[in-house]
C-alpha atoms as a PDB file:
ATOM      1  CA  UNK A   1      16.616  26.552  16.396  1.00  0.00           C
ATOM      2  CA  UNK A   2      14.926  25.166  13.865  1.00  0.00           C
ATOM      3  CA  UNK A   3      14.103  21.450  12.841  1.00  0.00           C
ATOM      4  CA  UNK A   4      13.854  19.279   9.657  1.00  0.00           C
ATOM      5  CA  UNK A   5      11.822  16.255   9.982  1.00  0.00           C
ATOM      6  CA  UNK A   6      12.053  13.107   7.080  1.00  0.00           C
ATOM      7  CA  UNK A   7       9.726  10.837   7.103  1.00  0.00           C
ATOM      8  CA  UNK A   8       9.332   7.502   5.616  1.00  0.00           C
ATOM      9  CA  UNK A   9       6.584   5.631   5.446  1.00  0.00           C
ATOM     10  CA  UNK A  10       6.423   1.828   5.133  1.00  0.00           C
ATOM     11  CA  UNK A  11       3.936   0.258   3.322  1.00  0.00           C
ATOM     12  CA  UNK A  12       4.597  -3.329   2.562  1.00  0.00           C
ATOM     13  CA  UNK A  13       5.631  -6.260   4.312  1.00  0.00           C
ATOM     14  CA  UNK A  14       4.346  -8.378   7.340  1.00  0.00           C
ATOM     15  CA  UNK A  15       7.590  -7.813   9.708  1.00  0.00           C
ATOM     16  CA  UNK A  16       8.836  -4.416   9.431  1.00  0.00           C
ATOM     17  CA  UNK A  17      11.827  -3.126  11.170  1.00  0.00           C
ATOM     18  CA  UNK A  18      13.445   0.485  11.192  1.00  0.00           C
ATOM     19  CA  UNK A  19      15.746   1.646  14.121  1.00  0.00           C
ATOM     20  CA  UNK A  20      14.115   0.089  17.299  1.00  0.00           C
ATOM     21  CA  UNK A  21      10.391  -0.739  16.192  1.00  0.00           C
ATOM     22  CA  UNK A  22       8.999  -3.869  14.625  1.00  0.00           C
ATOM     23  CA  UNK A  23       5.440  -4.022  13.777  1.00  0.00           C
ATOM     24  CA  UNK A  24       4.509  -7.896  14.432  1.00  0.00           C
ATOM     25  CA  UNK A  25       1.930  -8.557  12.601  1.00  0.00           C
ATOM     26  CA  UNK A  26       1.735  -7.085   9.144  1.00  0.00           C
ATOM     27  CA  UNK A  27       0.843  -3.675   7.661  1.00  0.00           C
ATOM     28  CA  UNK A  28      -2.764  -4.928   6.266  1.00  0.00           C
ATOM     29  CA  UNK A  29      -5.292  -5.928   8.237  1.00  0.00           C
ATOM     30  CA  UNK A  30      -8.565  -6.647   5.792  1.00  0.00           C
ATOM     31  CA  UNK A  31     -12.116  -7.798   7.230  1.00  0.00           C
ATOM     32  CA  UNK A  32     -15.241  -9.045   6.066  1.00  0.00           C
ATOM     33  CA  UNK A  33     -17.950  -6.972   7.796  1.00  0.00           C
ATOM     34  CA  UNK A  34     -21.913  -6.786   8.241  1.00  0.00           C
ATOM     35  CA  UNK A  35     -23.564  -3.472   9.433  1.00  0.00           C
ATOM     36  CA  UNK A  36     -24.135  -3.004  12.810  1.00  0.00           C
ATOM     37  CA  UNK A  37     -21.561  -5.703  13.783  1.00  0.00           C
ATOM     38  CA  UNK A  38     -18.227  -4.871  15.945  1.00  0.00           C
ATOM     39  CA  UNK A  39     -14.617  -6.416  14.818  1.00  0.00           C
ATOM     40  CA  UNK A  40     -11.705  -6.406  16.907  1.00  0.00           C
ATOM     41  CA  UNK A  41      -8.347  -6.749  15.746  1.00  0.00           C
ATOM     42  CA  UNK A  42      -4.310  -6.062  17.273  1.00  0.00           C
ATOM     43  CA  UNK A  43      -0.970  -4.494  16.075  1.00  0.00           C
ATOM     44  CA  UNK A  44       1.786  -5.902  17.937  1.00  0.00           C
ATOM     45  CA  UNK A  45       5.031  -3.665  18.172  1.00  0.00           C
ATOM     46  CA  UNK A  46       8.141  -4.475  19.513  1.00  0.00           C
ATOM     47  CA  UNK A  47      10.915  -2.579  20.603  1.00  0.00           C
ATOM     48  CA  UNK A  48      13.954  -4.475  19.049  1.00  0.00           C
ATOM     49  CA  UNK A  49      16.847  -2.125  21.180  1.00  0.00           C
ATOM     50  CA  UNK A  50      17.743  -1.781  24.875  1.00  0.00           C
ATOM     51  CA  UNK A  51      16.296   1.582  25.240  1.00  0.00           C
ATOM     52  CA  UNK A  52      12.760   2.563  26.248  1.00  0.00           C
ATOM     53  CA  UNK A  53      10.643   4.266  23.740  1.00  0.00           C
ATOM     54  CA  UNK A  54       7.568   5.735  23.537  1.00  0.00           C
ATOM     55  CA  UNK A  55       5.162   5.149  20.368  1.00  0.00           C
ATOM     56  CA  UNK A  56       1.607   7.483  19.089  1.00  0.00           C
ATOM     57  CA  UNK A  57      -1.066   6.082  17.156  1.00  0.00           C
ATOM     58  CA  UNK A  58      -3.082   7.840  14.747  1.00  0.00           C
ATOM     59  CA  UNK A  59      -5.387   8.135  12.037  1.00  0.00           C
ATOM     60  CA  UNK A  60      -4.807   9.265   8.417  1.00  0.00           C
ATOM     61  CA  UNK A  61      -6.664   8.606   5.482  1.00  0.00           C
ATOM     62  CA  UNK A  62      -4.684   6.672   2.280  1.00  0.00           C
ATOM     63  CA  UNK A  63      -5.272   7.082  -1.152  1.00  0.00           C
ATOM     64  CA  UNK A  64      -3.196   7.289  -4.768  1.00  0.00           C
ATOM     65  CA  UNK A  65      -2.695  10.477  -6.752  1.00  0.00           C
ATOM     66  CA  UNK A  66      -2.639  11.379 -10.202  1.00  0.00           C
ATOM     67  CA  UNK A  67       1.177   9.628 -10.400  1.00  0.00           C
ATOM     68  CA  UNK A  68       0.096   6.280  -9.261  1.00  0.00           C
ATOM     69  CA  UNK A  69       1.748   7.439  -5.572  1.00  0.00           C
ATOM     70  CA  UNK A  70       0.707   6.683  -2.152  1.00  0.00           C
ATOM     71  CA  UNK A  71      -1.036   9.855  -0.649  1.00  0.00           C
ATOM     72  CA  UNK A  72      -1.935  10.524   3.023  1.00  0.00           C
ATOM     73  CA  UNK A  73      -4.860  12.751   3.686  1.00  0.00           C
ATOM     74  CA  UNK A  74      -6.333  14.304   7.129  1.00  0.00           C
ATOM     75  CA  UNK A  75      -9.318  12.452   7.989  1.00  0.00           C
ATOM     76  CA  UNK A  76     -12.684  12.670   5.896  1.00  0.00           C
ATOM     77  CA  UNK A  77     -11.048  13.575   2.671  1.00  0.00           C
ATOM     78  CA  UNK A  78     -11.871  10.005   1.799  1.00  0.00           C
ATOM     79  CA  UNK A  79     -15.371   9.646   0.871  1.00  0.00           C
ATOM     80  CA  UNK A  80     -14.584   5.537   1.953  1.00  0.00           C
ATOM     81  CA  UNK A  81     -12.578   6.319   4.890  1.00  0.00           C
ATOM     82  CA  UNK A  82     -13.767   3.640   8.241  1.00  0.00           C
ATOM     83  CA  UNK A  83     -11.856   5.822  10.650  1.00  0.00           C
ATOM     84  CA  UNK A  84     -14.863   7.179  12.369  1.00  0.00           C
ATOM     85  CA  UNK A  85     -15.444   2.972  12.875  1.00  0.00           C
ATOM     86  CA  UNK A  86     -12.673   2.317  14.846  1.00  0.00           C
ATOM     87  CA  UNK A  87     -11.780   3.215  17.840  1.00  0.00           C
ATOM     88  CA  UNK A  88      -8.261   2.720  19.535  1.00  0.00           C
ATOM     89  CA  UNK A  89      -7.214   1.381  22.904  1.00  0.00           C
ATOM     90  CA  UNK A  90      -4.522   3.484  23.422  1.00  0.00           C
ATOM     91  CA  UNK A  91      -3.042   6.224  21.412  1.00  0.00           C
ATOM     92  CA  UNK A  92       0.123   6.645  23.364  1.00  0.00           C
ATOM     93  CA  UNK A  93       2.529   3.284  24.230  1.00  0.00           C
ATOM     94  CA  UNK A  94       5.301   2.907  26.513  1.00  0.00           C
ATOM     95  CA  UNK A  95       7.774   0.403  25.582  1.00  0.00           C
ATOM     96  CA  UNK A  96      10.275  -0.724  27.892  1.00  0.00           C
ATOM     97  CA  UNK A  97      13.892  -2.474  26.190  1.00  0.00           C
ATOM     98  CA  UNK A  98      13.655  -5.488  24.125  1.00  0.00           C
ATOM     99  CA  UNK A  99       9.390  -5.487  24.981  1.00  0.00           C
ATOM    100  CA  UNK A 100       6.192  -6.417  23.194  1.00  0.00           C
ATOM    101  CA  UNK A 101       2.887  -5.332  23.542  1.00  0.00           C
ATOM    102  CA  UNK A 102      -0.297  -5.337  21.268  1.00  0.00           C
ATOM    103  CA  UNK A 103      -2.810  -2.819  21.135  1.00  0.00           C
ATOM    104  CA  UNK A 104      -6.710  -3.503  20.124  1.00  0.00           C
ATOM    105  CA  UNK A 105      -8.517  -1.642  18.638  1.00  0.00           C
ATOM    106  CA  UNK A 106     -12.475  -2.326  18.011  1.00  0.00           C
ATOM    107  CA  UNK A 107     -14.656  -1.754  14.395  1.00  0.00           C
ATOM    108  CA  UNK A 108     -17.999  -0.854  14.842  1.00  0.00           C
ATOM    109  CA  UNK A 109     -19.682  -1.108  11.658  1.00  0.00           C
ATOM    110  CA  UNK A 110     -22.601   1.165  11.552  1.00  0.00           C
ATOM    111  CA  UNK A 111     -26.222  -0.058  10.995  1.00  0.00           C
ATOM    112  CA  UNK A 112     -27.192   2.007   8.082  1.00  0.00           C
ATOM    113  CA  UNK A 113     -27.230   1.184   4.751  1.00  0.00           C
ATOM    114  CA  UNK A 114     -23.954   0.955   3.216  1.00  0.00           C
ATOM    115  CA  UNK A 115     -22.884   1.037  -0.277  1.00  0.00           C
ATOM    116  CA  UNK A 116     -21.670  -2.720  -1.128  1.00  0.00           C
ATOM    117  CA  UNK A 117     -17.535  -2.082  -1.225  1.00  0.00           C
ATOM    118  CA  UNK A 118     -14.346  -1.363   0.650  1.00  0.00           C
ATOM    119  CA  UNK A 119     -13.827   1.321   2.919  1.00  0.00           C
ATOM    120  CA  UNK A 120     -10.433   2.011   4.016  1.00  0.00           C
ATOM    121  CA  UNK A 121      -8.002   4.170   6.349  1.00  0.00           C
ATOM    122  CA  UNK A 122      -4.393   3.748   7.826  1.00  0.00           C
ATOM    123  CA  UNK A 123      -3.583   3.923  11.839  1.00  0.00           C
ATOM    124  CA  UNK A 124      -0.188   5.844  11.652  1.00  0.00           C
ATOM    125  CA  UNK A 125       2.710   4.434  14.426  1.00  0.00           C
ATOM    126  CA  UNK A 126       5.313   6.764  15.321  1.00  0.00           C
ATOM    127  CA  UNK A 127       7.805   6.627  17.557  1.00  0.00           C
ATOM    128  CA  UNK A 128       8.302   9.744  20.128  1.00  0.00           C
ATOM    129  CA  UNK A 129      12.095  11.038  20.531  1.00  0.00           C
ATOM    130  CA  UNK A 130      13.191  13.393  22.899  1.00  0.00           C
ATOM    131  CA  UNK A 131      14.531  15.973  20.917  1.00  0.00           C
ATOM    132  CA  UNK A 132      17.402  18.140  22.434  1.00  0.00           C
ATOM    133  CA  UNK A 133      18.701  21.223  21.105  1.00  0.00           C
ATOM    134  CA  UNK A 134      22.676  21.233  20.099  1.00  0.00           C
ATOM    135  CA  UNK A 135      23.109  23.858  21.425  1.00  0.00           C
ATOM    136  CA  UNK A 136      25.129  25.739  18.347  1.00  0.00           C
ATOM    137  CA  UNK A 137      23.103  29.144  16.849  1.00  0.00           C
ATOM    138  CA  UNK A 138      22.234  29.432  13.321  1.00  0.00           C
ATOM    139  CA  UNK A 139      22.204  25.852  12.551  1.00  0.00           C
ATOM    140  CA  UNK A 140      19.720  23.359  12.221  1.00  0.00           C
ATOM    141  CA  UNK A 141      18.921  19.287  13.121  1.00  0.00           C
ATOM    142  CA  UNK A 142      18.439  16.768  11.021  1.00  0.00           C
ATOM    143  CA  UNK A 143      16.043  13.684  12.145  1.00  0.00           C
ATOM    144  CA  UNK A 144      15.047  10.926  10.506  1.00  0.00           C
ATOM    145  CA  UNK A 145      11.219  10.114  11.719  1.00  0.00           C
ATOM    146  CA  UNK A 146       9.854   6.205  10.739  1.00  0.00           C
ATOM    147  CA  UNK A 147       6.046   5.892  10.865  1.00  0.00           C
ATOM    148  CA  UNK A 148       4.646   2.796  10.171  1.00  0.00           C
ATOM    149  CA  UNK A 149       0.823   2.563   8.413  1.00  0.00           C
ATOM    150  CA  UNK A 150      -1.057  -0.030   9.007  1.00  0.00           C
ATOM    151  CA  UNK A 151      -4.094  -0.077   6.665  1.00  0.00           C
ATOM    152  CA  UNK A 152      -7.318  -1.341   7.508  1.00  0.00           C
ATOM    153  CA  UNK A 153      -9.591  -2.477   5.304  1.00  0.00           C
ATOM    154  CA  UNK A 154     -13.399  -3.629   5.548  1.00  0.00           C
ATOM    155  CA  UNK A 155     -15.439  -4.820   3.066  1.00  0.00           C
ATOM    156  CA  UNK A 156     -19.402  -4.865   3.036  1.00  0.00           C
ATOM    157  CA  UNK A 157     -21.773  -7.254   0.755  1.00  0.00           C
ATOM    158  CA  UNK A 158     -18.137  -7.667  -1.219  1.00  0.00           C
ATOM    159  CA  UNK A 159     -19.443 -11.684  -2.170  1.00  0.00           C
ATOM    160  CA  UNK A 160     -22.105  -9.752  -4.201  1.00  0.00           C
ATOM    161  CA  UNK A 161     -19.369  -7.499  -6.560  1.00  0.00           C
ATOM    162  CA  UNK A 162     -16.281  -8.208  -8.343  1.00  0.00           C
ATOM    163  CA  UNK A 163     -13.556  -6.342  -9.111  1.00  0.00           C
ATOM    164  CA  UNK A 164     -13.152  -3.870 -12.000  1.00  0.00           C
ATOM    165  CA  UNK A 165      -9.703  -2.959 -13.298  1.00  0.00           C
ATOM    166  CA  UNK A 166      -8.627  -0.936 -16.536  1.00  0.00           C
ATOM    167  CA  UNK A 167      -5.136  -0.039 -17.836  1.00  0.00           C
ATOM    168  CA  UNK A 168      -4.210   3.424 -17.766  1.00  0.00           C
ATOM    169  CA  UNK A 169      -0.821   3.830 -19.731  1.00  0.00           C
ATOM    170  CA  UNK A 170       2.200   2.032 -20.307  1.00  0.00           C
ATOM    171  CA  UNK A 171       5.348   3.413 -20.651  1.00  0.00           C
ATOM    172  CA  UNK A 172       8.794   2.012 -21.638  1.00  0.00           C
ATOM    173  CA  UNK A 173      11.664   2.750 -18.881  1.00  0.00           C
ATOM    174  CA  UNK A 174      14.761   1.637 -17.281  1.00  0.00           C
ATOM    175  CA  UNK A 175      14.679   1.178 -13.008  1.00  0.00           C
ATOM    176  CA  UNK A 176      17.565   0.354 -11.470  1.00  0.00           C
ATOM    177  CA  UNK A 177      19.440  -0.310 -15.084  1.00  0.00           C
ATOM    178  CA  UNK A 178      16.607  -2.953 -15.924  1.00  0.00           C
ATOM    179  CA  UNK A 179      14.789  -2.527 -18.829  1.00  0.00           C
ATOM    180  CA  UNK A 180      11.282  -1.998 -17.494  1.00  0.00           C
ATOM    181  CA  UNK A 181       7.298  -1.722 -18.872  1.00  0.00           C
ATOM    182  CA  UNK A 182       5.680   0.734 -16.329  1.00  0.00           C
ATOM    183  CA  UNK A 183       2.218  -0.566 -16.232  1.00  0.00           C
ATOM    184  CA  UNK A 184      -0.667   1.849 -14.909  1.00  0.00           C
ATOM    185  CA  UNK A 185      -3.629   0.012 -13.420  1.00  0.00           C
ATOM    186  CA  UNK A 186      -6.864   1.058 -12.111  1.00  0.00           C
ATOM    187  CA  UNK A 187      -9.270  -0.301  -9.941  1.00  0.00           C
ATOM    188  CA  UNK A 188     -12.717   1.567 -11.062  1.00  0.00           C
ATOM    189  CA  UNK A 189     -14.660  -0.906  -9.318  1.00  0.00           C
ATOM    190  CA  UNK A 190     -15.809  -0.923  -5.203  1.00  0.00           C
ATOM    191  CA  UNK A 191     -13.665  -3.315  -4.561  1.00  0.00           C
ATOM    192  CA  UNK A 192     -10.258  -3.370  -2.805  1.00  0.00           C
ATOM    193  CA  UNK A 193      -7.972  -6.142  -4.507  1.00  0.00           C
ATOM    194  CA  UNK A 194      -4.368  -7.072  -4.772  1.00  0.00           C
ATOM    195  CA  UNK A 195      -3.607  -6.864  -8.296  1.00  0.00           C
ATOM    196  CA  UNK A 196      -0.501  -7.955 -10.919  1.00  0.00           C
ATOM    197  CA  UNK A 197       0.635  -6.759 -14.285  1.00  0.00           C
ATOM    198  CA  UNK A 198       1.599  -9.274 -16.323  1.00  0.00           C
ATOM    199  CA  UNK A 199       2.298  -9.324 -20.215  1.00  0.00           C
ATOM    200  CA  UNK A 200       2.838 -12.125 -22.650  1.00  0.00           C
ATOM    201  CA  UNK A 201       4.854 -11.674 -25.728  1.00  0.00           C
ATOM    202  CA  UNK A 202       4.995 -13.386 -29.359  1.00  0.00           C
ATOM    203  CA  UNK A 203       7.087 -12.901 -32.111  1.00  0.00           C
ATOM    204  CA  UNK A 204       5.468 -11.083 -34.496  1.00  0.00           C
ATOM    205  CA  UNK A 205       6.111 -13.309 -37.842  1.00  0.00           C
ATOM    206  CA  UNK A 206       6.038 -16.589 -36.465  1.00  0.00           C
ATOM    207  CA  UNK A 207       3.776 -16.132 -33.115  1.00  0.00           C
ATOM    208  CA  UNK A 208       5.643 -18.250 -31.099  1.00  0.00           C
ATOM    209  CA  UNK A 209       5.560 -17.229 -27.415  1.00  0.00           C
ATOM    210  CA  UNK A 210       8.770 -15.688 -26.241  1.00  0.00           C
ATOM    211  CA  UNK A 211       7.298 -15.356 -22.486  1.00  0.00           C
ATOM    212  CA  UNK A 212       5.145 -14.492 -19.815  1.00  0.00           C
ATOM    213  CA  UNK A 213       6.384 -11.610 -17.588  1.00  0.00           C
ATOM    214  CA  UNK A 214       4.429 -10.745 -13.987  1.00  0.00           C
ATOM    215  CA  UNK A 215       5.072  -7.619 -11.417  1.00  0.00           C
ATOM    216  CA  UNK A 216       4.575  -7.775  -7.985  1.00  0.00           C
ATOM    217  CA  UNK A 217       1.438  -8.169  -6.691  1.00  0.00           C
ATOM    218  CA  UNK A 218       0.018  -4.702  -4.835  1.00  0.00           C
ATOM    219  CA  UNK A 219      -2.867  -3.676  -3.162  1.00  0.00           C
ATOM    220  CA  UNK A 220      -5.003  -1.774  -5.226  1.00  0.00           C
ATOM    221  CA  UNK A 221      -7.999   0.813  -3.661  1.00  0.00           C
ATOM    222  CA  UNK A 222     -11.232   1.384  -5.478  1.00  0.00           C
ATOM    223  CA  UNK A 223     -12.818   4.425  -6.797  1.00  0.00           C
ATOM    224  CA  UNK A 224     -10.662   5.319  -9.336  1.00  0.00           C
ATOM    225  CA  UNK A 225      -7.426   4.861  -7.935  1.00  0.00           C
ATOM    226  CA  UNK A 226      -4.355   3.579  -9.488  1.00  0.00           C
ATOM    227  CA  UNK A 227      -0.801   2.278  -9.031  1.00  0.00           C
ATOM    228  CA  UNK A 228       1.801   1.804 -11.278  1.00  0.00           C
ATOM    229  CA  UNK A 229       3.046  -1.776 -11.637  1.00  0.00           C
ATOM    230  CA  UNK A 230       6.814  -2.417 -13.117  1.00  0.00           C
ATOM    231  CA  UNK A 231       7.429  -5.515 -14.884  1.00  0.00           C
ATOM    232  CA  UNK A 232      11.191  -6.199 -15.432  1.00  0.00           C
ATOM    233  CA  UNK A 233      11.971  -6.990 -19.257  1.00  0.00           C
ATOM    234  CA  UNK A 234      15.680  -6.643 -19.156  1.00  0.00           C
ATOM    235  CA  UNK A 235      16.099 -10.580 -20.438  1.00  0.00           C
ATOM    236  CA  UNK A 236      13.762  -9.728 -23.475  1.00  0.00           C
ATOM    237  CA  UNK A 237      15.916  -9.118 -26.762  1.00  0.00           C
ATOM    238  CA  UNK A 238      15.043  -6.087 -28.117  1.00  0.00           C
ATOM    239  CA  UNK A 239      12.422  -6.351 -31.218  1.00  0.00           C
ATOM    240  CA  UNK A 240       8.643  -5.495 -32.086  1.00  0.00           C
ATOM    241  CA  UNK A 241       6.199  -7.933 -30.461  1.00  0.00           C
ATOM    242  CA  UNK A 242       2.297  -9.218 -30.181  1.00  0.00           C
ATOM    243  CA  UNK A 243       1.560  -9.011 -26.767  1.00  0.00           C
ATOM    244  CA  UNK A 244      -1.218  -9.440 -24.263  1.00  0.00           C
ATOM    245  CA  UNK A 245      -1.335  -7.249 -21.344  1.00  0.00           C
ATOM    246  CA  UNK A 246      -2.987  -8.800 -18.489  1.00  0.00           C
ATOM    247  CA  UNK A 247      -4.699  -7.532 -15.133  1.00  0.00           C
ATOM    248  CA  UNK A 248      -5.528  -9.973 -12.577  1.00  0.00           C
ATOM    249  CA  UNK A 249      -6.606 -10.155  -8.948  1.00  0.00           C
ATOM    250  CA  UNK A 250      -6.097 -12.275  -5.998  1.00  0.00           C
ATOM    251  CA  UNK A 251      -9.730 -14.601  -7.191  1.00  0.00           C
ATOM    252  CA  UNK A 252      -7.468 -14.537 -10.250  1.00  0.00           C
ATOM    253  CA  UNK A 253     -10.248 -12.133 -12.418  1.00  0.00           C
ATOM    254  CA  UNK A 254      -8.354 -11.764 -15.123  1.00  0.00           C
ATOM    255  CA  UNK A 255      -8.917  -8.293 -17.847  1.00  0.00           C
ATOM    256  CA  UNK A 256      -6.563  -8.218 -20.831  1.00  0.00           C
ATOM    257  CA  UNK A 257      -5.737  -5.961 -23.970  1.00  0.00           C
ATOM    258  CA  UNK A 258      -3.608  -7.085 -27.022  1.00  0.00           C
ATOM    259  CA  UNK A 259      -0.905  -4.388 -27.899  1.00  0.00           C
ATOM    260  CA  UNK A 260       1.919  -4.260 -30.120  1.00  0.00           C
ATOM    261  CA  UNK A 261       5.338  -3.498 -27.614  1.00  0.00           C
ATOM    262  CA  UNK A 262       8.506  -2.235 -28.860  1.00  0.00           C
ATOM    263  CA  UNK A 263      11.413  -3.515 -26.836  1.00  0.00           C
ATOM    264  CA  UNK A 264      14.702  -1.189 -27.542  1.00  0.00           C
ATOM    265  CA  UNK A 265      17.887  -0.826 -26.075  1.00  0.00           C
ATOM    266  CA  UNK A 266      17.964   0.518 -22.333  1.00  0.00           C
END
């Protein structure tokens, strides 16, 4: 018998909910820490159906590849991984029908010196199904798998740096049927930081502003990483316009670039 597993990982959000799990209490948990000193913190999960079900915690290191994509890593590939800091109460849960519980976990920051910066990993929550063979030969089972990362995030001496971000590349597209400007942003920097595209446009012969555009804001890792951020054009007539490309963060640092953007027909 053989088995195919899909998983899907959810990243954003502070209540998730996929078959019978709900993590409480958001999906990114960020601290301000001081070497040597120990943090505690709690994820809350609830089990939304009737049924009992068991849950595993883990550890798995997070970072973005060469697309702009969320990659998980085994442990230590992450030259800024804090797994090694935490520590878990429990990495196996027992969840009765409709209950709640929270597990706590501990940071223990250690005493040497510490580049100033963010240092990051994810504690993976899976649900545990019992799977059962079905009993035909020559086939093979389907299951759907939801793991939930939670990413936690310390930052050390962070009041004494700012954030760094540069654009990577832009690129015209259409998501969903919307006309869209695929902006590539990197966070070169130490810092972790939630960042937003945004571009203003001006007609090119008389200047005027047309409008001001934003993505979603995103968490953005340091160290080189970067994410792709989609801002949705599809009002914009098409045309050549003056625009200014702008990078901010959540202190609302702002970096910009002027750039001349051809809007065209999706």
């Amino acid at each position: 018998m053989r088995y195919f597993f899909i998983y899907i990982f959810l990243i954003l959000g502070h209540q998730i909910s996929f078959a019978s799990i709900i993590i409480q209490n958001g999906l990114s948990h960020q601290y301000k820490v001081s070497a040597g000193t120990v943090y505690t913190g709690t994820i809350i999960i609830q089990n939304t159906s009737d049924k009992a079900q068991n849950v595993k915690l883990y550890f798995e290191d997070i970072t973005y590849n060469g697309n702009g994509e969320t990659v998980y890593s085994a442990l230590n590939e992450n030259p800024r991984s804090n797994a090694k800091w935490i520590k878990l109460e429990t990495n196996l849960l027992a969840l009765g029908g409709k209950e709640v519980k929270s597990v706590f976990y501990t940071i223990s920051v250690p005493k040497d010196s510490l580049q100033a910066g963010s240092y990051w990993t994810s504690i993976m929550v899976e649900p545990i199904d019992d799977y059962k063979p079905d009993g035909k030969k020559g086939g093979f089972t389907i299951t759907s798998v939801v793991r939930y990362s939670i990413q936690i995030i310390t930052d050390i001496h962070s009041d004494d740096i700012k954030t760094e971000l540069e654009f990577k590349k832009l690129n015209m597209s259409s998501i969903d049927g919307k006309r869209t400007l695929e902006v590539a942003i990197q966070n070169t920097g130490n810092l972790y930081c939630r960042a937003t595209a945004t571009v203003e446009l001006f007609d090119k012969q008389t200047a005027k502003k047309i409008g001001r555009f934003s993505s979603i804001p995103a968490g953005l890792y340091p160290l080189g990483n970067y994410k792709i951020f989609n801002i949705d054009l599809s009002t914009v007539p098409k045309g050549s316009y003056k625009a200014a490309l702008i990078a901010t963060d959540q202190e609302n640092n702002a970096f910009a670039i002027d750039i001349d953007l051809e809007v065209k027909d999706e």
